[in-house]
Protein backbone atom coordinates (compact mmCIF):
# COMPACT_ATOMS: atom_id res chain seq x y z
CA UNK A 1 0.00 0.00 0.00
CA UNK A 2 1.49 3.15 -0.77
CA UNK A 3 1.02 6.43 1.95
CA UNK A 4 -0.40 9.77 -0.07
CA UNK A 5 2.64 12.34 1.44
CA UNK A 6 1.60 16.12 1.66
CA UNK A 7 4.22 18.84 1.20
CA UNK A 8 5.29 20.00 5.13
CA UNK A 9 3.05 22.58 5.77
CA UNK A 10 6.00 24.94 7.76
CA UNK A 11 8.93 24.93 4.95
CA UNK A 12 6.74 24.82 1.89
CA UNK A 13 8.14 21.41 0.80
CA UNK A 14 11.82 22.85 0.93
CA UNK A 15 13.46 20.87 3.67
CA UNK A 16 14.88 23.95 5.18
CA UNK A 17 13.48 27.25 6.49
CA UNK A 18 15.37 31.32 5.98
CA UNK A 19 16.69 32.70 9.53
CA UNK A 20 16.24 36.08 10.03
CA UNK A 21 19.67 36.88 10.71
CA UNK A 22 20.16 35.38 7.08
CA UNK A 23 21.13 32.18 5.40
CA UNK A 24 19.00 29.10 6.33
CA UNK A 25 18.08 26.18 8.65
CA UNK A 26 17.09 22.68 7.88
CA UNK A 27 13.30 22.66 8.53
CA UNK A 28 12.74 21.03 12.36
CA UNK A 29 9.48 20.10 11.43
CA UNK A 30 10.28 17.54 8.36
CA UNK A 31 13.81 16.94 9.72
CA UNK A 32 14.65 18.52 5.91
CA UNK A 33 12.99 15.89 4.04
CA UNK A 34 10.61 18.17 2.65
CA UNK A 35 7.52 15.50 3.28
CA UNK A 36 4.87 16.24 6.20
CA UNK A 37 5.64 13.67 9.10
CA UNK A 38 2.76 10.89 9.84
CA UNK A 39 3.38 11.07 13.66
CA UNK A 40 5.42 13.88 15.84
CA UNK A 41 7.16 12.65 18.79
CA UNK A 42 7.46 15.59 21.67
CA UNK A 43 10.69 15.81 23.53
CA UNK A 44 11.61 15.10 27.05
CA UNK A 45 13.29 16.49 28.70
């Protein structure tokens, strides 16, 4: 079965996201794959 994959909605589809200060960041949300994760894990601390 193949699994329909949406463009992430925060980066566009990119994989990375623009700083303000200048240059860019690899998108946290995708990890900089560019594809909409199925399931988010939160973070412990």
């Amino acid at each position: 079965m193949m699994h329909e994959s949406k463009p992430c909605a925060y980066c566009s589809g990119n994989g990375y996201v623009y700083v303000v200060l200048g240059g860019s960041e690899t998108c946290y949300c995708c990890k900089g794959t560019g594809v909409e994760q199925q399931k988010v894990e939160a973070v412990t601390k």
